[in-house]
PDB file of N, CA and C in Angstrom:
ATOM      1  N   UNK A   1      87.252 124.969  28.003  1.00  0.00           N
ATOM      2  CA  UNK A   1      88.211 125.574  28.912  1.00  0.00           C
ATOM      3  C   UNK A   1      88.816 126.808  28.240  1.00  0.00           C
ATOM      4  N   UNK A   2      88.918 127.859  28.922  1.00  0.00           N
ATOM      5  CA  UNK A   2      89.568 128.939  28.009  1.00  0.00           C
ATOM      6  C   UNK A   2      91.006 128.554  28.699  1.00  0.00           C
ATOM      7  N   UNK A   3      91.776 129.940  27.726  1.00  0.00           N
ATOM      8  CA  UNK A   3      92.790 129.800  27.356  1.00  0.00           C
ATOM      9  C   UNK A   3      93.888 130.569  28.206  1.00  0.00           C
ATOM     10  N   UNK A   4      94.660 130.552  29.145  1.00  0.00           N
ATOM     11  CA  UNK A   4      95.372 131.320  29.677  1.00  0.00           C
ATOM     12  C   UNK A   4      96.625 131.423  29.537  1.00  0.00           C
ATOM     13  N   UNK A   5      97.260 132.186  29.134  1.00  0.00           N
ATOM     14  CA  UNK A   5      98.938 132.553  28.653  1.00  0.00           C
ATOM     15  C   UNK A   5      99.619 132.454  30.504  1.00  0.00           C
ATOM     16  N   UNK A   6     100.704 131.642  30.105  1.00  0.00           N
ATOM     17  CA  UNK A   6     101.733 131.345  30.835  1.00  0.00           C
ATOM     18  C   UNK A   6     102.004 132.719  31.624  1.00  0.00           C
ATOM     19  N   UNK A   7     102.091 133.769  31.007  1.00  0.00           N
ATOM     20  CA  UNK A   7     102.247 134.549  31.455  1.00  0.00           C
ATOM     21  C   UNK A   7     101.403 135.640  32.319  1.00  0.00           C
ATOM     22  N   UNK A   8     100.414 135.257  31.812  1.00  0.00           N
ATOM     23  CA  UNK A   8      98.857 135.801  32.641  1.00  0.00           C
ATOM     24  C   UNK A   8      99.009 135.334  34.204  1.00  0.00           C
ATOM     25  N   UNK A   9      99.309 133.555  33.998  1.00  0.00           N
ATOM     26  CA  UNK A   9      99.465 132.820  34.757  1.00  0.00           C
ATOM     27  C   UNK A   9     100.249 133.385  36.300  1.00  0.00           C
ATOM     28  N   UNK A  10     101.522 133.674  35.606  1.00  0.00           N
ATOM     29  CA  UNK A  10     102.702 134.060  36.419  1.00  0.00           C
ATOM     30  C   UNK A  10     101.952 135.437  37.692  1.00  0.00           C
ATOM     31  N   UNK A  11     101.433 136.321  36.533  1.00  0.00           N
ATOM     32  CA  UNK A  11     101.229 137.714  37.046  1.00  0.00           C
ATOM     33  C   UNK A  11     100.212 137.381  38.060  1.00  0.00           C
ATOM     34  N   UNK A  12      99.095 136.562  38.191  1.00  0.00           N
ATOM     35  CA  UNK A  12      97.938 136.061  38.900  1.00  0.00           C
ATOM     36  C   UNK A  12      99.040 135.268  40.432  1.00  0.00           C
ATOM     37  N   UNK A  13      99.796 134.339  39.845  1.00  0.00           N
ATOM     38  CA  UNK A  13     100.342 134.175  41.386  1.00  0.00           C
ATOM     39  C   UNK A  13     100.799 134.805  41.628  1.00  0.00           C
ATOM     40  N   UNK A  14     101.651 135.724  40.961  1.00  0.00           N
ATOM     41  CA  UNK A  14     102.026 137.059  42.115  1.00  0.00           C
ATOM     42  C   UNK A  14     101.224 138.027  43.158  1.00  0.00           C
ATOM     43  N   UNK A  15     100.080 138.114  41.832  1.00  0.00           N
ATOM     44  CA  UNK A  15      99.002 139.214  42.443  1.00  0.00           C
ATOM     45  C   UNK A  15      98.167 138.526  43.791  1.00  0.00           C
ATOM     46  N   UNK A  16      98.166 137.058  43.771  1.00  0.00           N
ATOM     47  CA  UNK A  16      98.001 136.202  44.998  1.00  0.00           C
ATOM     48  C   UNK A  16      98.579 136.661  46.130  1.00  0.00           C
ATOM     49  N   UNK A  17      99.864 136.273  45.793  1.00  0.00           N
ATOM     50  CA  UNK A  17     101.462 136.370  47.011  1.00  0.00           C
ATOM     51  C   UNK A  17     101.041 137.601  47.696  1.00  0.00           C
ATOM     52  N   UNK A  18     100.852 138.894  46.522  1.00  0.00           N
ATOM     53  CA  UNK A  18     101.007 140.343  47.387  1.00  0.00           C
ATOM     54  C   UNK A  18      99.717 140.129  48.244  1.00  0.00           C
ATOM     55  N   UNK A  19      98.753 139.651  47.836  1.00  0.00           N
ATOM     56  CA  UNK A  19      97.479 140.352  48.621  1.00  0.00           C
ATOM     57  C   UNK A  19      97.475 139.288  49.826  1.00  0.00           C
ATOM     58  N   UNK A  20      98.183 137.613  49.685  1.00  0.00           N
ATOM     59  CA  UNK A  20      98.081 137.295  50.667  1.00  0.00           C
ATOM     60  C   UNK A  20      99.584 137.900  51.913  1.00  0.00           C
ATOM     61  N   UNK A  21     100.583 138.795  51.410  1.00  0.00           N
ATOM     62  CA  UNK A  21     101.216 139.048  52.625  1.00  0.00           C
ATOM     63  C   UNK A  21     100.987 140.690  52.836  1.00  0.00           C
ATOM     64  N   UNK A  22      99.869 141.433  52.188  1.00  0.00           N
ATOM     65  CA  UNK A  22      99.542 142.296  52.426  1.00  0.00           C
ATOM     66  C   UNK A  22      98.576 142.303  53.510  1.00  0.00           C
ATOM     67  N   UNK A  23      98.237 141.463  53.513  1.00  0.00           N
ATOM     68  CA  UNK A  23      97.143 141.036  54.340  1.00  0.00           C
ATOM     69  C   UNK A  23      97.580 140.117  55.736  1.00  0.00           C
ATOM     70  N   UNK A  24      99.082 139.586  55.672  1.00  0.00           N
ATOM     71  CA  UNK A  24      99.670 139.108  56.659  1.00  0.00           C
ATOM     72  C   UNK A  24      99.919 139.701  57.833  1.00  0.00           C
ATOM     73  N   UNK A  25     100.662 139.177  58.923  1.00  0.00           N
ATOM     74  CA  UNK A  25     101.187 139.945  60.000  1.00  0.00           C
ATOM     75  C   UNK A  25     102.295 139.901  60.097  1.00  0.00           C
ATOM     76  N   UNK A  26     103.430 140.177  60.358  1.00  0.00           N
ATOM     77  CA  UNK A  26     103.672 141.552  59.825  1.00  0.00           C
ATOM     78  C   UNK A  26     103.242 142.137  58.288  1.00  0.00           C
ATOM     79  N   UNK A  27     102.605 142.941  57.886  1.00  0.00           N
ATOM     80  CA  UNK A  27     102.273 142.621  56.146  1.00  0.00           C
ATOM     81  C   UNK A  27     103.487 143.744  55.573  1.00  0.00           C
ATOM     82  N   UNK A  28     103.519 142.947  54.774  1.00  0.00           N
ATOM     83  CA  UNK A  28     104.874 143.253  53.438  1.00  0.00           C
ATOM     84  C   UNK A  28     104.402 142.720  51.944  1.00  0.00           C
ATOM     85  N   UNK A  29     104.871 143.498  50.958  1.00  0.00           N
ATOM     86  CA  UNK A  29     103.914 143.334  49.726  1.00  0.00           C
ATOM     87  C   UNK A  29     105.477 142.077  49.375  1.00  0.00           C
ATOM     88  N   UNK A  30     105.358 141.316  47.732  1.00  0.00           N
ATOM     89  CA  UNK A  30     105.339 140.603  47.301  1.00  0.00           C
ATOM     90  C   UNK A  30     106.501 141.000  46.936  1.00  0.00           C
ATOM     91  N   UNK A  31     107.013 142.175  46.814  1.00  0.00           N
ATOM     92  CA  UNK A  31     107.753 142.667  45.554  1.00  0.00           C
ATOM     93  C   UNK A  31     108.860 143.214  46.787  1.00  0.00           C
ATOM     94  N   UNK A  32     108.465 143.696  48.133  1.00  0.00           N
ATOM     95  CA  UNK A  32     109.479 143.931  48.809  1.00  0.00           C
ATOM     96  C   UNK A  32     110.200 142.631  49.890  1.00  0.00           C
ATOM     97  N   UNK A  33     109.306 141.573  49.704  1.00  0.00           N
ATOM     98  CA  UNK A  33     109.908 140.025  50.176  1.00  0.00           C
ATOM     99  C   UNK A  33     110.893 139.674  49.294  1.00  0.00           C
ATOM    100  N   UNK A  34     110.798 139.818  47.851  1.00  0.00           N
ATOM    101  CA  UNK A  34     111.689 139.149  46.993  1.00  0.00           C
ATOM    102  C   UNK A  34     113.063 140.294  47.038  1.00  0.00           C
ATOM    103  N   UNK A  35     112.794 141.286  46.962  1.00  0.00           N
ATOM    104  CA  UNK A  35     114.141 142.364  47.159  1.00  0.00           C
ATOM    105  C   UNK A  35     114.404 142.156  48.800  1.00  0.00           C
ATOM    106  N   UNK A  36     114.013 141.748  49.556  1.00  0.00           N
ATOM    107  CA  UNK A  36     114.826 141.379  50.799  1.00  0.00           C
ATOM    108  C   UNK A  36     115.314 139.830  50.916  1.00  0.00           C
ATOM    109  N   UNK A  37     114.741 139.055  50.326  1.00  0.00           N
ATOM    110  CA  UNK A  37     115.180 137.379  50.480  1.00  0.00           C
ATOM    111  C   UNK A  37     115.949 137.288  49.465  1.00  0.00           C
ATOM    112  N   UNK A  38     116.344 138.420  47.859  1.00  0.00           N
ATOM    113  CA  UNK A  38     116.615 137.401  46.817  1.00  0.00           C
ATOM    114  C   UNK A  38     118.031 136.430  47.204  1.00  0.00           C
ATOM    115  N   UNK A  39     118.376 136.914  47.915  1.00  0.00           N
ATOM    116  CA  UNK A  39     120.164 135.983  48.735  1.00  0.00           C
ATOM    117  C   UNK A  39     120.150 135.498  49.595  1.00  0.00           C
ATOM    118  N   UNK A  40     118.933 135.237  50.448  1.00  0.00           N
ATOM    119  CA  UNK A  40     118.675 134.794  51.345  1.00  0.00           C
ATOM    120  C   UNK A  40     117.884 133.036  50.839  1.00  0.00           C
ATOM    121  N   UNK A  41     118.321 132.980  51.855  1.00  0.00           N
ATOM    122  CA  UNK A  41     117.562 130.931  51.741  1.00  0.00           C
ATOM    123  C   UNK A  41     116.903 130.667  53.366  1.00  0.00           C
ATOM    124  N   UNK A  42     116.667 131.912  53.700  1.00  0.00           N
ATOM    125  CA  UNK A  42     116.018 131.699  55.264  1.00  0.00           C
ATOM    126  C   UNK A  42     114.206 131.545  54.810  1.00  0.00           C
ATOM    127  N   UNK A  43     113.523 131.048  55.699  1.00  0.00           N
ATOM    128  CA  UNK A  43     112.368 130.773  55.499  1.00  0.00           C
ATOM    129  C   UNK A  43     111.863 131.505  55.351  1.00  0.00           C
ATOM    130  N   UNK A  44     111.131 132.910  54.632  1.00  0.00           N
ATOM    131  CA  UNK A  44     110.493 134.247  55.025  1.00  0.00           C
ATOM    132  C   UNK A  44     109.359 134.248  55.522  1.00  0.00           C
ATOM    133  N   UNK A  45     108.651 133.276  54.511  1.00  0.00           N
ATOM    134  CA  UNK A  45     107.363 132.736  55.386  1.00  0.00           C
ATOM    135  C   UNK A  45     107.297 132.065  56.374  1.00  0.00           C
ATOM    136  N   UNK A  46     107.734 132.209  57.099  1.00  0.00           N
ATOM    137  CA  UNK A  46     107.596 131.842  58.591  1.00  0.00           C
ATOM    138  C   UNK A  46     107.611 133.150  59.637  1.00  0.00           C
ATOM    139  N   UNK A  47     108.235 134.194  59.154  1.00  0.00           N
ATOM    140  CA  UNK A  47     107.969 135.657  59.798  1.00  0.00           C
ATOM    141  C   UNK A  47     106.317 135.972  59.535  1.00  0.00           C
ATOM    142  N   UNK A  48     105.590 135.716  58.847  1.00  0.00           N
ATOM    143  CA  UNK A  48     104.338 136.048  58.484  1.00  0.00           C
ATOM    144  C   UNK A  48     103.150 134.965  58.746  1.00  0.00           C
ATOM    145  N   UNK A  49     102.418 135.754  59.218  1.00  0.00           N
ATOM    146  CA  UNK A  49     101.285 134.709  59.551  1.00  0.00           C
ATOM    147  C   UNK A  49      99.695 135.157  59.069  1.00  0.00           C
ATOM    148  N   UNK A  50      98.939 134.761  58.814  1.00  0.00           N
ATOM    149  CA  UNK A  50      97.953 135.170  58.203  1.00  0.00           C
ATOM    150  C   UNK A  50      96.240 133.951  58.113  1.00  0.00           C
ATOM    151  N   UNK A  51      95.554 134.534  58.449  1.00  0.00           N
ATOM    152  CA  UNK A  51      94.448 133.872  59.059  1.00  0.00           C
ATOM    153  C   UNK A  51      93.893 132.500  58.508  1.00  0.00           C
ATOM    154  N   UNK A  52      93.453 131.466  58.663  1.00  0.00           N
ATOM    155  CA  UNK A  52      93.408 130.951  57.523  1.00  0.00           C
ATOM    156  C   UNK A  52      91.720 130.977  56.580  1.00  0.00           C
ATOM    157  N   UNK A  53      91.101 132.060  57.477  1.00  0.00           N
ATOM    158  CA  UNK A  53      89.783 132.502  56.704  1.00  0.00           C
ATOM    159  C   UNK A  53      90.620 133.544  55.666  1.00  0.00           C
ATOM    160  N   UNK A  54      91.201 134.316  55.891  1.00  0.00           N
ATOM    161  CA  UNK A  54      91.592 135.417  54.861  1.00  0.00           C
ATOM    162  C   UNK A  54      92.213 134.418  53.809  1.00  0.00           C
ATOM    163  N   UNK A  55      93.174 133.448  54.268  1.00  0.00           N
ATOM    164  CA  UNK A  55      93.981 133.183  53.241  1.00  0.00           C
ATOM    165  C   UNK A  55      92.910 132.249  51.563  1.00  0.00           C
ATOM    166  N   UNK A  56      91.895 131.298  52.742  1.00  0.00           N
ATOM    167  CA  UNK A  56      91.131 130.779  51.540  1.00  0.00           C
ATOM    168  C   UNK A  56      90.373 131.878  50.772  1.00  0.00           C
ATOM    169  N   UNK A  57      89.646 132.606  51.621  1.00  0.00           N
ATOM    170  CA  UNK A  57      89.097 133.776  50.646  1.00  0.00           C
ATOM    171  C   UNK A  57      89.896 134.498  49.758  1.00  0.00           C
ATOM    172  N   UNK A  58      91.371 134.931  50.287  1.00  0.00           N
ATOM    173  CA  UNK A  58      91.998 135.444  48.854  1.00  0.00           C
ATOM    174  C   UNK A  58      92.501 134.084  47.914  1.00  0.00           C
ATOM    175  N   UNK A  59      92.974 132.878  48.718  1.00  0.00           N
ATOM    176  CA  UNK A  59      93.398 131.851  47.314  1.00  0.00           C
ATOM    177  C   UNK A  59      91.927 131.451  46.336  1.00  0.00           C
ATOM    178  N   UNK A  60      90.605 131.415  46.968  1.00  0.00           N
ATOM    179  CA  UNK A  60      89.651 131.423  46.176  1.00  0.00           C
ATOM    180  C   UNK A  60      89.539 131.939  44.969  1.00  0.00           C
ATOM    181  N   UNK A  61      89.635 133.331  45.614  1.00  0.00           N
ATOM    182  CA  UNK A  61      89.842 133.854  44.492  1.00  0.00           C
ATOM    183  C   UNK A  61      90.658 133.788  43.031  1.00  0.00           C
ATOM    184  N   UNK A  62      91.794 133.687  43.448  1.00  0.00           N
ATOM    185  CA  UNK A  62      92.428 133.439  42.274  1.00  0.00           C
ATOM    186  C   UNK A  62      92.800 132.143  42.201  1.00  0.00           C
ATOM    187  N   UNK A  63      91.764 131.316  42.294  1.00  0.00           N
ATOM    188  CA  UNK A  63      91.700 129.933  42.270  1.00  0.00           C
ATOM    189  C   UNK A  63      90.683 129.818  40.784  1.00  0.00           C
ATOM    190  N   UNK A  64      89.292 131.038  41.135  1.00  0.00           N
ATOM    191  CA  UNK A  64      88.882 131.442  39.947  1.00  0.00           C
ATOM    192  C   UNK A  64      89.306 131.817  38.403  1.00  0.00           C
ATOM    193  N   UNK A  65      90.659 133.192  38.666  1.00  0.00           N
ATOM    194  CA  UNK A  65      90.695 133.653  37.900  1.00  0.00           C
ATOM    195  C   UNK A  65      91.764 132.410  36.874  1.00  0.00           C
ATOM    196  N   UNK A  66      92.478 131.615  37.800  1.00  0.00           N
ATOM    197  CA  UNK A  66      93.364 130.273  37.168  1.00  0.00           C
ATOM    198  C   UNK A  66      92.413 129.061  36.356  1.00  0.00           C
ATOM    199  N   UNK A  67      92.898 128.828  35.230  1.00  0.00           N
ATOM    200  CA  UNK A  67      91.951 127.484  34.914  1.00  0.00           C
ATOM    201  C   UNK A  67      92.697 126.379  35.750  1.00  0.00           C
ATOM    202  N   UNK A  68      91.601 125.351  35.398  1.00  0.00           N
ATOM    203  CA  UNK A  68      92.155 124.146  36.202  1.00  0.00           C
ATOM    204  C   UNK A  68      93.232 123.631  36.041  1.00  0.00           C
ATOM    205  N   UNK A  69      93.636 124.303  34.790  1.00  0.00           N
ATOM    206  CA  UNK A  69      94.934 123.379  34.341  1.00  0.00           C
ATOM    207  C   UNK A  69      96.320 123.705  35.099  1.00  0.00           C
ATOM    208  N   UNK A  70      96.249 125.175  35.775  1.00  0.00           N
ATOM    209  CA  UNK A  70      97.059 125.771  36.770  1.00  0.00           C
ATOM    210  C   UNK A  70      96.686 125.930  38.190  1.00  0.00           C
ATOM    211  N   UNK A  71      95.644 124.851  38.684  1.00  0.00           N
ATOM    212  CA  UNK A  71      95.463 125.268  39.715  1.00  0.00           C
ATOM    213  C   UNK A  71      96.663 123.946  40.556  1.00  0.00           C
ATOM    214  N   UNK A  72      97.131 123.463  40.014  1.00  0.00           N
ATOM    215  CA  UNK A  72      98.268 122.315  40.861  1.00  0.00           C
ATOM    216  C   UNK A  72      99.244 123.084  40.875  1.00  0.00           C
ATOM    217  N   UNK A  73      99.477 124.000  40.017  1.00  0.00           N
ATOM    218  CA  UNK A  73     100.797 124.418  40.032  1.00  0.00           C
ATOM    219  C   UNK A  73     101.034 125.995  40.984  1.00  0.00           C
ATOM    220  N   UNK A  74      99.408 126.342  41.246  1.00  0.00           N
ATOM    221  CA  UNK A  74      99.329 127.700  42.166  1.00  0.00           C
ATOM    222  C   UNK A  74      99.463 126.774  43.471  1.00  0.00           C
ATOM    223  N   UNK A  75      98.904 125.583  43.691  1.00  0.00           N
ATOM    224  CA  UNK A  75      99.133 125.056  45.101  1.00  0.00           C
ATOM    225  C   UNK A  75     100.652 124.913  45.757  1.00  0.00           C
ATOM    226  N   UNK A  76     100.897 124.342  44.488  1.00  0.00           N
ATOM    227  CA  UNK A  76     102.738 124.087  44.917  1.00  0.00           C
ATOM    228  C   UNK A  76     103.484 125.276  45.216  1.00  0.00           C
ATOM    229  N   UNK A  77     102.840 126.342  44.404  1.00  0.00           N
ATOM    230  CA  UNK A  77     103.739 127.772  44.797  1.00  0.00           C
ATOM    231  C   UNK A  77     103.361 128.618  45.845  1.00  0.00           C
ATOM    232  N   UNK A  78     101.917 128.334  46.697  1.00  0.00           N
ATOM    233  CA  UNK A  78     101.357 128.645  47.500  1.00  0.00           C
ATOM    234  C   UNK A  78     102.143 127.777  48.908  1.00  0.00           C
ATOM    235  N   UNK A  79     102.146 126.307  48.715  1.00  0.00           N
ATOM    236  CA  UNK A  79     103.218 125.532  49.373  1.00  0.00           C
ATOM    237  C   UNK A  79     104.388 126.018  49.902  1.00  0.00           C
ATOM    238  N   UNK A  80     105.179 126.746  48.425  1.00  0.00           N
ATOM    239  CA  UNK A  80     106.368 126.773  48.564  1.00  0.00           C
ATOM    240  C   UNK A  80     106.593 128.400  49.365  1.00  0.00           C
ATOM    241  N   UNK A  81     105.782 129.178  48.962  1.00  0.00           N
ATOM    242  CA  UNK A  81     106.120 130.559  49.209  1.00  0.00           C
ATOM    243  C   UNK A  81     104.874 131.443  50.211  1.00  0.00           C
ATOM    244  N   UNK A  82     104.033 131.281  50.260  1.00  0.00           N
ATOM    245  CA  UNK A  82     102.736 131.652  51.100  1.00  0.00           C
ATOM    246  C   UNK A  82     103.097 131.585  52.546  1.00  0.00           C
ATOM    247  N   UNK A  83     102.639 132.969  53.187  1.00  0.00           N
ATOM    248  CA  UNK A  83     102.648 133.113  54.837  1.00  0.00           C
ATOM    249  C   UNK A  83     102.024 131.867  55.334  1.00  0.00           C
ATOM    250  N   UNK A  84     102.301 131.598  56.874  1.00  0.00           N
ATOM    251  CA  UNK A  84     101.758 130.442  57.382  1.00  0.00           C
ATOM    252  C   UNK A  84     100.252 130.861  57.783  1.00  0.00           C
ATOM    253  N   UNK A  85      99.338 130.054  57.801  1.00  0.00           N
ATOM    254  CA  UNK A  85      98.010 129.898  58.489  1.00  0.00           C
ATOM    255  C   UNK A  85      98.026 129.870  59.769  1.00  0.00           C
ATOM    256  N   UNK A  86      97.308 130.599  60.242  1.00  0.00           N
ATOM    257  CA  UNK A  86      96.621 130.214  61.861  1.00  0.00           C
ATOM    258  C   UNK A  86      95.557 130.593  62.103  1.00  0.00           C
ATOM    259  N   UNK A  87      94.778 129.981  63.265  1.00  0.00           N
ATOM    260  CA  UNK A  87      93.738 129.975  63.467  1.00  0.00           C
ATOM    261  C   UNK A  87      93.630 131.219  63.967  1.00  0.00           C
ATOM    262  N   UNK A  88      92.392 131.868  63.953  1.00  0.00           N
ATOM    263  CA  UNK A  88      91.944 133.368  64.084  1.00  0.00           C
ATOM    264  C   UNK A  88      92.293 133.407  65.915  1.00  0.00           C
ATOM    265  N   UNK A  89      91.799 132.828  66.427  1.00  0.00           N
ATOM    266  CA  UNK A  89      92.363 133.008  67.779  1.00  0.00           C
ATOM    267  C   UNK A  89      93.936 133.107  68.313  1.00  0.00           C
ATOM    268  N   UNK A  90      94.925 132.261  67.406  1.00  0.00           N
ATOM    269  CA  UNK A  90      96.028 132.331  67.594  1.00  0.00           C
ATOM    270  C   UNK A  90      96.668 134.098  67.310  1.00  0.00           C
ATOM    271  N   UNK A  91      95.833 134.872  66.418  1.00  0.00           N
ATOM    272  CA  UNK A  91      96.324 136.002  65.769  1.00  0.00           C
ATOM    273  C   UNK A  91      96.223 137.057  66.791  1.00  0.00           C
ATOM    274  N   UNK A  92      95.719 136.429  67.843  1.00  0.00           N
ATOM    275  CA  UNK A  92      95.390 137.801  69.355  1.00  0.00           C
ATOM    276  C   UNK A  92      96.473 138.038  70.097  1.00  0.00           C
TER     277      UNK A  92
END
């Protein structure tokens, strides 16, 4: 298993977050959700919706670049913070 720094770690779910609400509807990057919610406790992800073919193809991805040993802990933060899924027909 190689070796991934905690901090590698961190930067990879971020780089997740942005591309999956860049890719959302309404899309908004990662970095301008957290400067609009940081005082907020409203759901944000629930304004955003995003396909759920796009979303596995981008969590795939950095499902890759994570070892296994972080992939429980990208789910939970994907859980906690990730646009909602819908089916491609719902997005019309």
């Amino acid at each position: 298993m190689n070796y991934i720094s905690k901090n590698k770690v961190v930067k990879l779910f971020n780089e997740c977050m942005d591309e999956l609400y860049m890719n959302s509807e309404p899309s908004i990057s990662w970095k301008d959700i957290q400067e609009k919610y940081k005082d907020s406790k409203e759901a944000f992800y629930l304004h955003h919706s995003i396909s759920e073919e796009k979303y596995e193809k981008i969590v795939d991805k950095y499902r890759k670049k994570v070892t296994k040993l972080y992939w429980h802990d990208l789910e939970w933060y994907l859980l906690d913070y990730a646009p909602t899924t819908v089916q491609k027909e719902e997005m019309i």
